[in-house]
C-alpha atoms as a PDB file:
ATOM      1  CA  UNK A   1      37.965 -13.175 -42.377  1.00  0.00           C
ATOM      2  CA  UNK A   2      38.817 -16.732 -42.374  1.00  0.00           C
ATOM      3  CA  UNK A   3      36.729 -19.535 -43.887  1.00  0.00           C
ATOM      4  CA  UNK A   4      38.554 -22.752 -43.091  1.00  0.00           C
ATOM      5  CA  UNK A   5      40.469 -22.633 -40.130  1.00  0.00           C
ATOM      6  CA  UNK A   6      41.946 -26.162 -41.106  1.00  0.00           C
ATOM      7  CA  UNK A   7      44.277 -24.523 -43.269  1.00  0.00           C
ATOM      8  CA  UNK A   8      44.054 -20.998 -43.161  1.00  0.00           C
ATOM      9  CA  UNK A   9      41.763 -19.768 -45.962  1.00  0.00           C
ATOM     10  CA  UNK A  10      40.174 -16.589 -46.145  1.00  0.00           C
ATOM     11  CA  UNK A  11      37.129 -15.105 -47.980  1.00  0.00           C
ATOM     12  CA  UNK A  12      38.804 -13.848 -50.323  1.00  0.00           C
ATOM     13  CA  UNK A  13      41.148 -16.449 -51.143  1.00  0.00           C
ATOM     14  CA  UNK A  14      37.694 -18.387 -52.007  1.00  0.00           C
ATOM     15  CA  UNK A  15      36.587 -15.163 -54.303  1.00  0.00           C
ATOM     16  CA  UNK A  16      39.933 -15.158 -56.128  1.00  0.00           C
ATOM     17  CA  UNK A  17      39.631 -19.075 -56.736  1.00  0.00           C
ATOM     18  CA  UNK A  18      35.937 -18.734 -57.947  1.00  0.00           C
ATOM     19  CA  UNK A  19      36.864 -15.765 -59.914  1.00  0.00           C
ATOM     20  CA  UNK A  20      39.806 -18.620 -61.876  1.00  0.00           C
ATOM     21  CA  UNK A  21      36.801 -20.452 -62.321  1.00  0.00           C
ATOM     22  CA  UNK A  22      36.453 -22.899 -59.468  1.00  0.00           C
ATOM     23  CA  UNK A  23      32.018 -23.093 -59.075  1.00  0.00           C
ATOM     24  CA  UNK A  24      31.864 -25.339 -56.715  1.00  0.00           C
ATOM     25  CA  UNK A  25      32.960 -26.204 -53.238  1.00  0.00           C
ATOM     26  CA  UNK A  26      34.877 -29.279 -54.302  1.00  0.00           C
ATOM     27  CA  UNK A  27      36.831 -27.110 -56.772  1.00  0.00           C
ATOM     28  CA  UNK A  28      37.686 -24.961 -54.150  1.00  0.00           C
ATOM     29  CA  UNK A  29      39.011 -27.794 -51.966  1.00  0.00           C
ATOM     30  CA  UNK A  30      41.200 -28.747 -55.943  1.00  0.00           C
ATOM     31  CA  UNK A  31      42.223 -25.341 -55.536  1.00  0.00           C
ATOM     32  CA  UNK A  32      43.011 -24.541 -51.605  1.00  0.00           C
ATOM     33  CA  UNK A  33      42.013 -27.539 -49.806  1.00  0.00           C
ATOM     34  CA  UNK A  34      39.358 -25.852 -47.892  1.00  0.00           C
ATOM     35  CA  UNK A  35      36.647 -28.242 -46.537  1.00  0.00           C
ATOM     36  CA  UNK A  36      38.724 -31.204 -46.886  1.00  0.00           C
ATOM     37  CA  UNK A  37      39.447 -31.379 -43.344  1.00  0.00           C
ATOM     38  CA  UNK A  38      36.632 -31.198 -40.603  1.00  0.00           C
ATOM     39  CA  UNK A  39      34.098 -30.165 -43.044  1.00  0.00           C
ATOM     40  CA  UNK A  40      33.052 -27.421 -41.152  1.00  0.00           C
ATOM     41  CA  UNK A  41      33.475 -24.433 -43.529  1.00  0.00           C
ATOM     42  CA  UNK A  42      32.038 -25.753 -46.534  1.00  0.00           C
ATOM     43  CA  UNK A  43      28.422 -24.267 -46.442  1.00  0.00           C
ATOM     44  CA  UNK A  44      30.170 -21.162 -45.800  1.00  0.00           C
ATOM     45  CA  UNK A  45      32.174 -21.365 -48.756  1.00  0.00           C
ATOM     46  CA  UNK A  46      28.627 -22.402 -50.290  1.00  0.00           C
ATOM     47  CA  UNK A  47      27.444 -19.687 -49.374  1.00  0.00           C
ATOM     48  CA  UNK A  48      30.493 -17.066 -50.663  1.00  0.00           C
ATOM     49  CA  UNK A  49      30.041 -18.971 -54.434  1.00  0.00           C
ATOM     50  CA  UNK A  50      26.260 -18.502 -54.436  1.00  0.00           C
ATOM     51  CA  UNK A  51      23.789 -19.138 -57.674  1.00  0.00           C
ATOM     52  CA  UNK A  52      26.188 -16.503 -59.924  1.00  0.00           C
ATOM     53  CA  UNK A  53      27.705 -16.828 -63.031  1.00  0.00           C
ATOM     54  CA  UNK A  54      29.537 -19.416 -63.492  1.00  0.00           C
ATOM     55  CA  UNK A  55      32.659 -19.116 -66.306  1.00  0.00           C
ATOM     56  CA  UNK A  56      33.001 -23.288 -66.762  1.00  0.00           C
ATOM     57  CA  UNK A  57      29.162 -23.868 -66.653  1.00  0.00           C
ATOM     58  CA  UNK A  58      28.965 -21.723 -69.564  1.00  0.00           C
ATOM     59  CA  UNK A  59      31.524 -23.114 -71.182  1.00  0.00           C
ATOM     60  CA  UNK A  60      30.000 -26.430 -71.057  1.00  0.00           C
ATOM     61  CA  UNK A  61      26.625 -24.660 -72.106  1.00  0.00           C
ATOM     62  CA  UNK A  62      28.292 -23.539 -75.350  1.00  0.00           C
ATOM     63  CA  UNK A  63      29.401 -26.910 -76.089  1.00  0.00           C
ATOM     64  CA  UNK A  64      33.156 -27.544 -74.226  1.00  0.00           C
ATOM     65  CA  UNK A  65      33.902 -30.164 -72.752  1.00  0.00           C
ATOM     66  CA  UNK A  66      32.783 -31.678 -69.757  1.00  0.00           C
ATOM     67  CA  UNK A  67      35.203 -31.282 -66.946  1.00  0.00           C
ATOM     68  CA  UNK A  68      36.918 -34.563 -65.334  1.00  0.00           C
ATOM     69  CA  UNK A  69      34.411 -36.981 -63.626  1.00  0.00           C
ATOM     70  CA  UNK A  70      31.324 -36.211 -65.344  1.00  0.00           C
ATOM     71  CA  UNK A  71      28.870 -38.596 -66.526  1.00  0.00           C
ATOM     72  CA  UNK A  72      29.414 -39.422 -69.935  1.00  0.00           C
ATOM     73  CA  UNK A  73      26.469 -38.758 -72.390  1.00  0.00           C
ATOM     74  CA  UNK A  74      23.805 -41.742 -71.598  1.00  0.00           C
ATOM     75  CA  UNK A  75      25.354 -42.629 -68.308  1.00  0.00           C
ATOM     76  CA  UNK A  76      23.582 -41.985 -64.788  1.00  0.00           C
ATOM     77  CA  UNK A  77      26.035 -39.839 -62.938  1.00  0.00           C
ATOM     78  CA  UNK A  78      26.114 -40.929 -58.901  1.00  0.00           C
ATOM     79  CA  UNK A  79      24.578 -38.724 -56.588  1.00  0.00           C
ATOM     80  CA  UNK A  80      26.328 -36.590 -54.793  1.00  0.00           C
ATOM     81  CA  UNK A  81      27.238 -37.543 -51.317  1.00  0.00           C
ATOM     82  CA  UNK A  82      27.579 -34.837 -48.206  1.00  0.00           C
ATOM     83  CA  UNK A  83      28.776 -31.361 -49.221  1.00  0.00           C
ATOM     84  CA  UNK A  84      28.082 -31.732 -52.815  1.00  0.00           C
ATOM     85  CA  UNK A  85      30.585 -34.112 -53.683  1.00  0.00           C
ATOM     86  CA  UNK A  86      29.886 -37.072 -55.807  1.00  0.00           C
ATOM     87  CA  UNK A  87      30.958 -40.614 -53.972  1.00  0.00           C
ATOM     88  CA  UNK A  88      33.615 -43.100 -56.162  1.00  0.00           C
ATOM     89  CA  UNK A  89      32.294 -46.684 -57.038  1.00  0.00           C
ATOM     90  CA  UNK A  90      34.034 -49.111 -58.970  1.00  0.00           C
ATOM     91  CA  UNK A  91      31.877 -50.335 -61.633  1.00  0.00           C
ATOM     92  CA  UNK A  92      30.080 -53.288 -61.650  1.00  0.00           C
ATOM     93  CA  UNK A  93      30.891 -53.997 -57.389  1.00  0.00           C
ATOM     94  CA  UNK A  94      28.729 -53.268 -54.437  1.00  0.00           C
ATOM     95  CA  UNK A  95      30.378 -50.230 -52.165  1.00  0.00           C
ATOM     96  CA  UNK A  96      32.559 -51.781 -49.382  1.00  0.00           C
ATOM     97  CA  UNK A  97      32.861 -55.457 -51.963  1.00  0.00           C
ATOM     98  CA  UNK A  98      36.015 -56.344 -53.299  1.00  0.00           C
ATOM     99  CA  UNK A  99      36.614 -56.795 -56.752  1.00  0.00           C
ATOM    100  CA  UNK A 100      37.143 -60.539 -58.175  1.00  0.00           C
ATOM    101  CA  UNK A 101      40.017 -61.803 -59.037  1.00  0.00           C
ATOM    102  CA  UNK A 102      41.213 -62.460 -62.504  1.00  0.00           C
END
């Protein structure tokens, strides 16, 4: 059955990406693009990951490193925005501000 009509992913296109390791809808989208269109199939593909196992999480649990746009130790990480995905801010400007120039 198809998850994301957008572009034509199925169930079990999302299974075989969370069974590489992807945990999270925006690692399917990395992986397949799915809910990077309209949106609409992402708490679907919620759904399919569920609150299993995760290979990366327990990676990181046993001391790897953290993957790509995580908070560095002592750092507040941003909140995540709609669908789980965590918003991009420059540092040090106010969202929509441009930055000064040099």
């Amino acid at each position: 059955m198809y998850v994301c009509s957008c572009f034509g992913i199925t169930e079990q296109q999302v299974r075989d990406h969370a069974d590489s390791g992807a945990c999270t809808p925006r690692q399917i989208a990395s992986a397949c693009k799915a809910g990077t269109d309209c949106g609409g199939c992402v708490r679907r593909i919620q759904a399919l990951l569920g609150r299993g196992a995760c290979p990366r999480r327990e990676l990181i649990d046993q001391g790897a490193p953290e993957p790509l746009g995580a908070a560095a130790p002592g750092e507040a990480a941003a909140a995540p925005g709609p669908y789980g995905i965590t918003p991009h801010t420059a540092p040090d400007t106010a969202p929509g501000a441009l930055p000064e120039a040099a």
